[in-house]
PDB file of N, CA and C in Angstrom:
ATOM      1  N   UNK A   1      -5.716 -75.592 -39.925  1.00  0.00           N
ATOM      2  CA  UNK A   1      -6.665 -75.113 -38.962  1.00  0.00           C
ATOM      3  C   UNK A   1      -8.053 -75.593 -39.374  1.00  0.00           C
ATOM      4  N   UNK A   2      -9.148 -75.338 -38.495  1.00  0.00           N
ATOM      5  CA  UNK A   2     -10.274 -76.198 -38.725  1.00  0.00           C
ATOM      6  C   UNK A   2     -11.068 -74.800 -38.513  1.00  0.00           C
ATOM      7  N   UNK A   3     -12.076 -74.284 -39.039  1.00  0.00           N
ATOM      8  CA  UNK A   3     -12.715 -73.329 -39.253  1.00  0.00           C
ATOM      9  C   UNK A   3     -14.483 -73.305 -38.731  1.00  0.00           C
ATOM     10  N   UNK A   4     -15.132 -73.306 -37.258  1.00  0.00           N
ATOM     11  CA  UNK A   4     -16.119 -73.219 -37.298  1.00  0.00           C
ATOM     12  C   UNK A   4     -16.846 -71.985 -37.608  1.00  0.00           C
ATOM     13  N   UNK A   5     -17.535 -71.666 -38.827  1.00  0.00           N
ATOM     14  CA  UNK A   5     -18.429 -70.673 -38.870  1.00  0.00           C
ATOM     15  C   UNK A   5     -19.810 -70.542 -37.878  1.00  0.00           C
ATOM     16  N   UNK A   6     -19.746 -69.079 -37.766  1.00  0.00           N
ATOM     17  CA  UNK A   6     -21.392 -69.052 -36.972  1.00  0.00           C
ATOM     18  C   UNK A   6     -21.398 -68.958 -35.769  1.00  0.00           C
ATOM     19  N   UNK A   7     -20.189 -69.181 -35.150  1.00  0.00           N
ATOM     20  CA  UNK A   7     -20.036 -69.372 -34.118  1.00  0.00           C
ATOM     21  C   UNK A   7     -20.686 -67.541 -32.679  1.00  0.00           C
ATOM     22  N   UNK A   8     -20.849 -67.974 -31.691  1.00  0.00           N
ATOM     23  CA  UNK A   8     -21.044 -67.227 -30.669  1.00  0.00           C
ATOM     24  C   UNK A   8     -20.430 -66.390 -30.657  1.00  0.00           C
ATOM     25  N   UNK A   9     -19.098 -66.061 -30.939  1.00  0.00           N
ATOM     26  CA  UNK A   9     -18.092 -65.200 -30.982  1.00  0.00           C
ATOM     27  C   UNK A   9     -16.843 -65.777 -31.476  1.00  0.00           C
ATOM     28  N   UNK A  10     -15.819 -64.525 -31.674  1.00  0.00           N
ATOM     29  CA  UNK A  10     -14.145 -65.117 -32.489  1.00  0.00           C
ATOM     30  C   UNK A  10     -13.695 -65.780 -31.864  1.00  0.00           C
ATOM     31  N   UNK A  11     -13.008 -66.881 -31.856  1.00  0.00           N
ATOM     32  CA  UNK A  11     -12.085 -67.157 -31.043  1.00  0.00           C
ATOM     33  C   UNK A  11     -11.161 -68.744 -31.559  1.00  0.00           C
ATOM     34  N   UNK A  12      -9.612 -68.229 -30.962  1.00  0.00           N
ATOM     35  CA  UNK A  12      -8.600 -69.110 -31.577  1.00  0.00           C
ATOM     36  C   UNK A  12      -8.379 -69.866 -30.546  1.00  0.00           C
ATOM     37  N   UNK A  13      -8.319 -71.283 -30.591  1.00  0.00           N
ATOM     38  CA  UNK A  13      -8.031 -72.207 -29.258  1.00  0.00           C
ATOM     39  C   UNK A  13      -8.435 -73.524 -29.688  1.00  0.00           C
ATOM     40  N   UNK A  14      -8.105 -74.496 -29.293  1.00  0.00           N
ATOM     41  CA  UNK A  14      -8.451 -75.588 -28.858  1.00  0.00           C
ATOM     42  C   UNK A  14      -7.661 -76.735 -30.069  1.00  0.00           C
ATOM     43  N   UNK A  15      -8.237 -77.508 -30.250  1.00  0.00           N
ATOM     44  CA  UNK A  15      -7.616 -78.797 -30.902  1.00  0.00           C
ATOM     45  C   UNK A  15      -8.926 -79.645 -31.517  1.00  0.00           C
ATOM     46  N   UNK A  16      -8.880 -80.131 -32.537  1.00  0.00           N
ATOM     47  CA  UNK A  16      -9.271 -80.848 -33.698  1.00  0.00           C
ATOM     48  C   UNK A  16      -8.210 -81.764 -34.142  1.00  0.00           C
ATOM     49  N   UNK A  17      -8.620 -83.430 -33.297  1.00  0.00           N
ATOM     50  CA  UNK A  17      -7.833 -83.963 -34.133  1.00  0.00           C
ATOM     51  C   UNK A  17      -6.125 -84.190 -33.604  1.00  0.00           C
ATOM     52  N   UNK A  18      -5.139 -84.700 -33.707  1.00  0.00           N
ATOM     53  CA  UNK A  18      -4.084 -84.457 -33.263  1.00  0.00           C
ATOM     54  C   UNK A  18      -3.321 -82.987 -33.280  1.00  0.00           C
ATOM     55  N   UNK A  19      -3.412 -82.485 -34.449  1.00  0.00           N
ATOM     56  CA  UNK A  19      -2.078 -81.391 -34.333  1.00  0.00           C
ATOM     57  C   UNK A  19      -3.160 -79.981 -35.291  1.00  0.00           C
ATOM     58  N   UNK A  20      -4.571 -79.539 -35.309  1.00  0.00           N
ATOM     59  CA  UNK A  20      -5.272 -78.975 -36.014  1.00  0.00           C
ATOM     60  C   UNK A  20      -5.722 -77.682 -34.678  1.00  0.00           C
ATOM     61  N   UNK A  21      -5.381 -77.050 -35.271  1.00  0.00           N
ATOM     62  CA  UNK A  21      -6.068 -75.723 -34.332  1.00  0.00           C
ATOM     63  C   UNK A  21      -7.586 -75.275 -34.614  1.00  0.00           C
ATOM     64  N   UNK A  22      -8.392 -75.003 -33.634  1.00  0.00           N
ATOM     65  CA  UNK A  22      -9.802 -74.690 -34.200  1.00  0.00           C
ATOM     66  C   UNK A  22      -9.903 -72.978 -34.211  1.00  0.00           C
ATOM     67  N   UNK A  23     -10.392 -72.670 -35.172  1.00  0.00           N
ATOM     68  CA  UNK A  23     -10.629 -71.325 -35.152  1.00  0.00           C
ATOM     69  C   UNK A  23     -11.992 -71.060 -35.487  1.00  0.00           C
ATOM     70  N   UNK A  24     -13.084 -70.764 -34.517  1.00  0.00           N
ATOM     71  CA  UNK A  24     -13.954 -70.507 -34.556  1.00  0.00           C
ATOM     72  C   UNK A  24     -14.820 -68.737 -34.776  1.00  0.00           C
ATOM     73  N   UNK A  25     -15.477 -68.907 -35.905  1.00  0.00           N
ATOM     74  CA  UNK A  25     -15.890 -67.316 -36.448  1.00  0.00           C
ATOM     75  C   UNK A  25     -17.069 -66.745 -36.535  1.00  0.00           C
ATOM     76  N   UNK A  26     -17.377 -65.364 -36.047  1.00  0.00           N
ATOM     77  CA  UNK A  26     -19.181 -65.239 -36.080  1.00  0.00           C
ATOM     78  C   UNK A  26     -19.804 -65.454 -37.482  1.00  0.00           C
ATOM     79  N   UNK A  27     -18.694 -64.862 -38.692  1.00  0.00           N
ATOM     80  CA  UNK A  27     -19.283 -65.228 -40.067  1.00  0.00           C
ATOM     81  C   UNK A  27     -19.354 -66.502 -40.737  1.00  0.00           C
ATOM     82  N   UNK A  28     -20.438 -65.980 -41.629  1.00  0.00           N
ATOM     83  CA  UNK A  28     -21.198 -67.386 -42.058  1.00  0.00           C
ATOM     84  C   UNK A  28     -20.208 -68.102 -43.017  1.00  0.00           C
ATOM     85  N   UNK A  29     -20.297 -68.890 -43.130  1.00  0.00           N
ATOM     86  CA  UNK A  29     -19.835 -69.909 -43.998  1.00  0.00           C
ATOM     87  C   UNK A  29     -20.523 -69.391 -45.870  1.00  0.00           C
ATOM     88  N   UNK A  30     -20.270 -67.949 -46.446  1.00  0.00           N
ATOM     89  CA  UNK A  30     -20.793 -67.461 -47.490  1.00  0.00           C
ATOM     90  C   UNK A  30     -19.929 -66.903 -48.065  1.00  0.00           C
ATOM     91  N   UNK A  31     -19.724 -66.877 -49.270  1.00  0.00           N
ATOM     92  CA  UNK A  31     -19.042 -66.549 -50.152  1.00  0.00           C
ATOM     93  C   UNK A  31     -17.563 -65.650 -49.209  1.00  0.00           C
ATOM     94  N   UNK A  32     -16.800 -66.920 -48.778  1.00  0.00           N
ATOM     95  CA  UNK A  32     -15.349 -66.673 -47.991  1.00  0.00           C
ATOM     96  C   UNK A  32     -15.556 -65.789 -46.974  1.00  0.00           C
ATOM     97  N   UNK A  33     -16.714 -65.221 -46.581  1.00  0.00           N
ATOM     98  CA  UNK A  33     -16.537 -64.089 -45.439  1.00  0.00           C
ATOM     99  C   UNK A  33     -15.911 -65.311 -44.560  1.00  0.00           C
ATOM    100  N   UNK A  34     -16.530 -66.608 -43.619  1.00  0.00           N
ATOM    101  CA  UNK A  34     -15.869 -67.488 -42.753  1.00  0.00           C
ATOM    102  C   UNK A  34     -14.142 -67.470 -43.052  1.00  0.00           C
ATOM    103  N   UNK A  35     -13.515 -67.845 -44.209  1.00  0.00           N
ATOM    104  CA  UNK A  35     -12.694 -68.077 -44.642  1.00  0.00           C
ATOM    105  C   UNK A  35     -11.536 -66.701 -43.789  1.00  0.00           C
ATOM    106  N   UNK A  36     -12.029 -65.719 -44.524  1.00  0.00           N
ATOM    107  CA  UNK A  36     -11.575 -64.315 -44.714  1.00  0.00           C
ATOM    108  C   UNK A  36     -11.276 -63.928 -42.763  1.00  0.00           C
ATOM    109  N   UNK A  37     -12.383 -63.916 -41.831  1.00  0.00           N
ATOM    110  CA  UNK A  37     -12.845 -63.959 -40.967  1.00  0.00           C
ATOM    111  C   UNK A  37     -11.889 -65.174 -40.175  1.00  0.00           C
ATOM    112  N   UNK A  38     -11.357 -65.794 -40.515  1.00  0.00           N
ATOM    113  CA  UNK A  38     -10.669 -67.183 -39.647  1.00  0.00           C
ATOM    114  C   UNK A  38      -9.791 -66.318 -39.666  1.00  0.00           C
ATOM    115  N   UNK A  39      -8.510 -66.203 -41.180  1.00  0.00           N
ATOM    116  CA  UNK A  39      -7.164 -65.841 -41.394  1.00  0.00           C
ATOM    117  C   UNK A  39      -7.204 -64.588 -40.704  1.00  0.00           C
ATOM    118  N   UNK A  40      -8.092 -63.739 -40.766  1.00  0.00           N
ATOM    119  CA  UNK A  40      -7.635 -62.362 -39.706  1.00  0.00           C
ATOM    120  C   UNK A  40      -7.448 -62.625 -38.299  1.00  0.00           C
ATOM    121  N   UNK A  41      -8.485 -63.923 -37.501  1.00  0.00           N
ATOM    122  CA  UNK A  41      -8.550 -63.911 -36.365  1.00  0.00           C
ATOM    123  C   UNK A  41      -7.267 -64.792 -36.176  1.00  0.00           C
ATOM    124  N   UNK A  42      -6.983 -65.411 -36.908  1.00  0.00           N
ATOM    125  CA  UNK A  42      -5.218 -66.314 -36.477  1.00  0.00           C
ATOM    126  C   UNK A  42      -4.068 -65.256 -36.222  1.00  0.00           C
ATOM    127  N   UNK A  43      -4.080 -63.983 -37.817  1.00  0.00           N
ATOM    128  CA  UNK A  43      -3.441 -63.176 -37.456  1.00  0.00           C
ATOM    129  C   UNK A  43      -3.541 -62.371 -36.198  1.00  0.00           C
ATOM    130  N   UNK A  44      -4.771 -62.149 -36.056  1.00  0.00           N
ATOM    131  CA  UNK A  44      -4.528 -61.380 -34.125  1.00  0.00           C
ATOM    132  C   UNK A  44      -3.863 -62.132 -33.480  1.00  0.00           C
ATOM    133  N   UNK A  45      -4.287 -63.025 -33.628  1.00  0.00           N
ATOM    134  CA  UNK A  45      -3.727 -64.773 -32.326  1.00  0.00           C
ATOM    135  C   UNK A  45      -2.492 -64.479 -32.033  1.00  0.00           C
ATOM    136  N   UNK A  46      -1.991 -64.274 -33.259  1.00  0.00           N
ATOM    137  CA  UNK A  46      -0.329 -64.775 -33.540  1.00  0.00           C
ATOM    138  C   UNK A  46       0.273 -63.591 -33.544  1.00  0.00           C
ATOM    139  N   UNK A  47       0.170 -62.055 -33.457  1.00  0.00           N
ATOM    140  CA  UNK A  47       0.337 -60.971 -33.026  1.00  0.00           C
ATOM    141  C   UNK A  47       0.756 -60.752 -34.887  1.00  0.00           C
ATOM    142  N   UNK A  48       0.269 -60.979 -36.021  1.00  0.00           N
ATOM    143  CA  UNK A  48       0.893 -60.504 -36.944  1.00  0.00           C
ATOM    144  C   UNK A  48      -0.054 -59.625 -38.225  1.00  0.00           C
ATOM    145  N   UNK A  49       0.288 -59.061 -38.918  1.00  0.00           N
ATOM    146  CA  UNK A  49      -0.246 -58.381 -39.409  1.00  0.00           C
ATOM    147  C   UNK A  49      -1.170 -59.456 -40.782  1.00  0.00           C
ATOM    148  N   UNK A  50      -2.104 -58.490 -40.869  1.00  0.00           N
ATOM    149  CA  UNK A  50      -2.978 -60.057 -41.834  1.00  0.00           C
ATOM    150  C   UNK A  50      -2.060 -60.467 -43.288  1.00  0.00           C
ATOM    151  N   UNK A  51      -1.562 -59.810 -43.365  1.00  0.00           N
ATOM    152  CA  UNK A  51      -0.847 -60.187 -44.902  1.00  0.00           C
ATOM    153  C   UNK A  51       0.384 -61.218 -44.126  1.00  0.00           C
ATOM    154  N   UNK A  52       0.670 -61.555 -43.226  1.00  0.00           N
ATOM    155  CA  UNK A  52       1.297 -62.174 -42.857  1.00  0.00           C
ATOM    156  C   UNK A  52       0.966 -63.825 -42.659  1.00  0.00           C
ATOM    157  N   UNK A  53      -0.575 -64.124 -42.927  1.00  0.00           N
ATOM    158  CA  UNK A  53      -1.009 -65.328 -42.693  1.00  0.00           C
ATOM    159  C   UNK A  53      -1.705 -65.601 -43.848  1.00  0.00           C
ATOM    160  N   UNK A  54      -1.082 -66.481 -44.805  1.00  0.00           N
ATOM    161  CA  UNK A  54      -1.613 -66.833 -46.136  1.00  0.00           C
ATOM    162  C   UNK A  54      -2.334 -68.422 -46.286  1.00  0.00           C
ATOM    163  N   UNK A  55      -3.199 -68.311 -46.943  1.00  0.00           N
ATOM    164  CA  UNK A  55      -3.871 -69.583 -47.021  1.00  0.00           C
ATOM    165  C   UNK A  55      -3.170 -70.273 -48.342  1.00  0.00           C
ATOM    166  N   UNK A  56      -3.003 -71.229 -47.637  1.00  0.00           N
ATOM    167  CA  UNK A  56      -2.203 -72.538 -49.004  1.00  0.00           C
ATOM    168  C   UNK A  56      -3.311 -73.460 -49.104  1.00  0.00           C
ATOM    169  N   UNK A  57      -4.155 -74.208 -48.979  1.00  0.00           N
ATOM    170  CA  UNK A  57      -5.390 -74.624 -49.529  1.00  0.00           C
ATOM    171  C   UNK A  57      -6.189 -74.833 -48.253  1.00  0.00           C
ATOM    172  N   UNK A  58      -7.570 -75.275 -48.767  1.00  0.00           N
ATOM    173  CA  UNK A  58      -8.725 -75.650 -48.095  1.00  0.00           C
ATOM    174  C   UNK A  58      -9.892 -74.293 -48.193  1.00  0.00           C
ATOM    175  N   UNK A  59      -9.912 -73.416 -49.650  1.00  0.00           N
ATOM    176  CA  UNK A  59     -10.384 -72.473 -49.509  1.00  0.00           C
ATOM    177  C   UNK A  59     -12.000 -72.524 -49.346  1.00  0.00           C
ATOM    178  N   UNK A  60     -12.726 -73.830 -49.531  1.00  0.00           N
ATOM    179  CA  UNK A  60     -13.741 -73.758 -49.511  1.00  0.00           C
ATOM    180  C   UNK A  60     -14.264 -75.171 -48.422  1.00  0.00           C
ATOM    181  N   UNK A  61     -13.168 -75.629 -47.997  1.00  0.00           N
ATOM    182  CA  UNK A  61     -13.276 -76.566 -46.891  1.00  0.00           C
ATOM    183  C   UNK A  61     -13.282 -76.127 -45.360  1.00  0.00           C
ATOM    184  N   UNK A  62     -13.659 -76.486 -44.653  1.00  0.00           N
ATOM    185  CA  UNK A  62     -13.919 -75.809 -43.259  1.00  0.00           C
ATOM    186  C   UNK A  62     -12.107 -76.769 -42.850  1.00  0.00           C
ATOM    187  N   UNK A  63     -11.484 -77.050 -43.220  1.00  0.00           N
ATOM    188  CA  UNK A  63     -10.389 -77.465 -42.865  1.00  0.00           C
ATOM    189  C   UNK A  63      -9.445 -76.609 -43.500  1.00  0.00           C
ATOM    190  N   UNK A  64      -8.313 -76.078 -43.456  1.00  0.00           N
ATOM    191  CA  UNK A  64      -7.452 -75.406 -44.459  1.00  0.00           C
ATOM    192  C   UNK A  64      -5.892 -75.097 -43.694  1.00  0.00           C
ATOM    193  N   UNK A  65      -5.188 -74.909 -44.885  1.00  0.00           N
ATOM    194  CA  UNK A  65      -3.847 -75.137 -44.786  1.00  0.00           C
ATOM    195  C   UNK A  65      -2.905 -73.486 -44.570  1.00  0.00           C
ATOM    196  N   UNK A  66      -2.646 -73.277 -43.699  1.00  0.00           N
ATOM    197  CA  UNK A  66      -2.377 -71.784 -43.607  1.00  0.00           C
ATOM    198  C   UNK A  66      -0.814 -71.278 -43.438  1.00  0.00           C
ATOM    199  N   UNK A  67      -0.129 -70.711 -44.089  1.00  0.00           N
ATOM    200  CA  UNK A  67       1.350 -70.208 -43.957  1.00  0.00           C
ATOM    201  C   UNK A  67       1.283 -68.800 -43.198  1.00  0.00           C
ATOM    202  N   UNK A  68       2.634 -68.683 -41.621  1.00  0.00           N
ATOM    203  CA  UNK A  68       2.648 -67.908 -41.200  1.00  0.00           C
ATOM    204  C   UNK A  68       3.843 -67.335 -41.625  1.00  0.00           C
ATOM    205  N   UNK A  69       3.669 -66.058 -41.529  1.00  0.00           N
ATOM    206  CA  UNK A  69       5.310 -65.758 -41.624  1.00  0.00           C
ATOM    207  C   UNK A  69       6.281 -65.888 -40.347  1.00  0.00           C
ATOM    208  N   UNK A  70       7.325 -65.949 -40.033  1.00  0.00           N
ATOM    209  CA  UNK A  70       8.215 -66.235 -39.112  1.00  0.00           C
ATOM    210  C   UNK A  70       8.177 -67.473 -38.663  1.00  0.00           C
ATOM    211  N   UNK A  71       8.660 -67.713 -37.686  1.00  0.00           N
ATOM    212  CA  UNK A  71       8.734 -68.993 -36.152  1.00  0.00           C
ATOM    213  C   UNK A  71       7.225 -68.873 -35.363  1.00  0.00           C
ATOM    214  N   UNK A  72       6.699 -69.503 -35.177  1.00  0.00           N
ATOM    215  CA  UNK A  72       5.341 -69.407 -34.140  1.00  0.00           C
ATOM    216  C   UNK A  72       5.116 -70.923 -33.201  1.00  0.00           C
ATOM    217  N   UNK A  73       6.333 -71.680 -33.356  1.00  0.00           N
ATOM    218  CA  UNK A  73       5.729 -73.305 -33.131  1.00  0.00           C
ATOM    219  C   UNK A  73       5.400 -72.851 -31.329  1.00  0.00           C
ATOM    220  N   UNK A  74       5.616 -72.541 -30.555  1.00  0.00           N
ATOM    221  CA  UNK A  74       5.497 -72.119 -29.106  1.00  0.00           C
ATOM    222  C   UNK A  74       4.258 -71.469 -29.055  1.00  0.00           C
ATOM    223  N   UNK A  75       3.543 -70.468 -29.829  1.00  0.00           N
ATOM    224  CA  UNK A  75       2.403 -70.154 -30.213  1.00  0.00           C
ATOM    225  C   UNK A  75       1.498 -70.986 -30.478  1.00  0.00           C
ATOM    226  N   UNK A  76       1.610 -71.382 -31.309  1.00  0.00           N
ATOM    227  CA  UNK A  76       0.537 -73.008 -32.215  1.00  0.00           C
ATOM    228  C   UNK A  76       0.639 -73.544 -30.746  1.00  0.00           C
ATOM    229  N   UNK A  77       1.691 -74.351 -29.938  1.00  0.00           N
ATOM    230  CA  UNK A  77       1.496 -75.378 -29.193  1.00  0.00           C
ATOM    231  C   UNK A  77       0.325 -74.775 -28.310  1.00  0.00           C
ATOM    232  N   UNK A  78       0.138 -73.603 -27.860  1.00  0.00           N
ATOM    233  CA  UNK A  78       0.053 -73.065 -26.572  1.00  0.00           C
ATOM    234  C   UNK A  78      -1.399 -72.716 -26.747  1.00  0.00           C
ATOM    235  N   UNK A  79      -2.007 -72.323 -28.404  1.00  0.00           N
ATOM    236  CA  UNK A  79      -3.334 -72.230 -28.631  1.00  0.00           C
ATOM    237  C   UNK A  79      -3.988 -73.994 -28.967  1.00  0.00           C
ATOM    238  N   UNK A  80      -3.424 -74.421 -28.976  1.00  0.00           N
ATOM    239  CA  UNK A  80      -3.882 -76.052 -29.091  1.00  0.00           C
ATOM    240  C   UNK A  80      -4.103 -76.473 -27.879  1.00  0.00           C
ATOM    241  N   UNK A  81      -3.676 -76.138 -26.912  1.00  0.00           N
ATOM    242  CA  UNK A  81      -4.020 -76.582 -25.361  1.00  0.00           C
ATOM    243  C   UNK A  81      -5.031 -75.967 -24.634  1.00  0.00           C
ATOM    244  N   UNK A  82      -5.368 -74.707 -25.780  1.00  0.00           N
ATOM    245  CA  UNK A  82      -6.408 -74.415 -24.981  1.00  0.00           C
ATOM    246  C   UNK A  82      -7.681 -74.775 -25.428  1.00  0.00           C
TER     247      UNK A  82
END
């Protein structure tokens, strides 16, 4: 996922790139609040509880690598189109 901080408001949608979801966040890009602030808003996205969406790297990159728990590929496709 691709992580804009600062943003106007939360929100999960769109595409970065071929296959990268953008998740855009009101918090700043400061000591992981952005970070922290993305992975909760994916978990709403994706209807799952936050311990359910773990970050596998990019912890200090506005790009990062995120593990869901279960099946979601119909999900992912469907927030990438928007």
């Amino acid at each position: 996922m691709r992580v804009k901080p600062g943003a106007g408001r939360t929100r999960v949608g769109g595409r970065y790139g071929d296959d990268t979801l953008v998740v855009a966040v009101q918090a700043p890009a400061v000591d992981g609040r952005a970070t922290q602030a993305a992975l909760k808003a994916v978990a709403t996205a994706f209807g799952l509880p936050a311990r359910d969406v773990r970050l596998i790297a990019g912890n200090t990159s506005r790009t990062k690598i995120v593990e869901l728990a279960g099946e979601h590929a119909a999900r992912w496709a469907e927030l990438l189109g928007s």
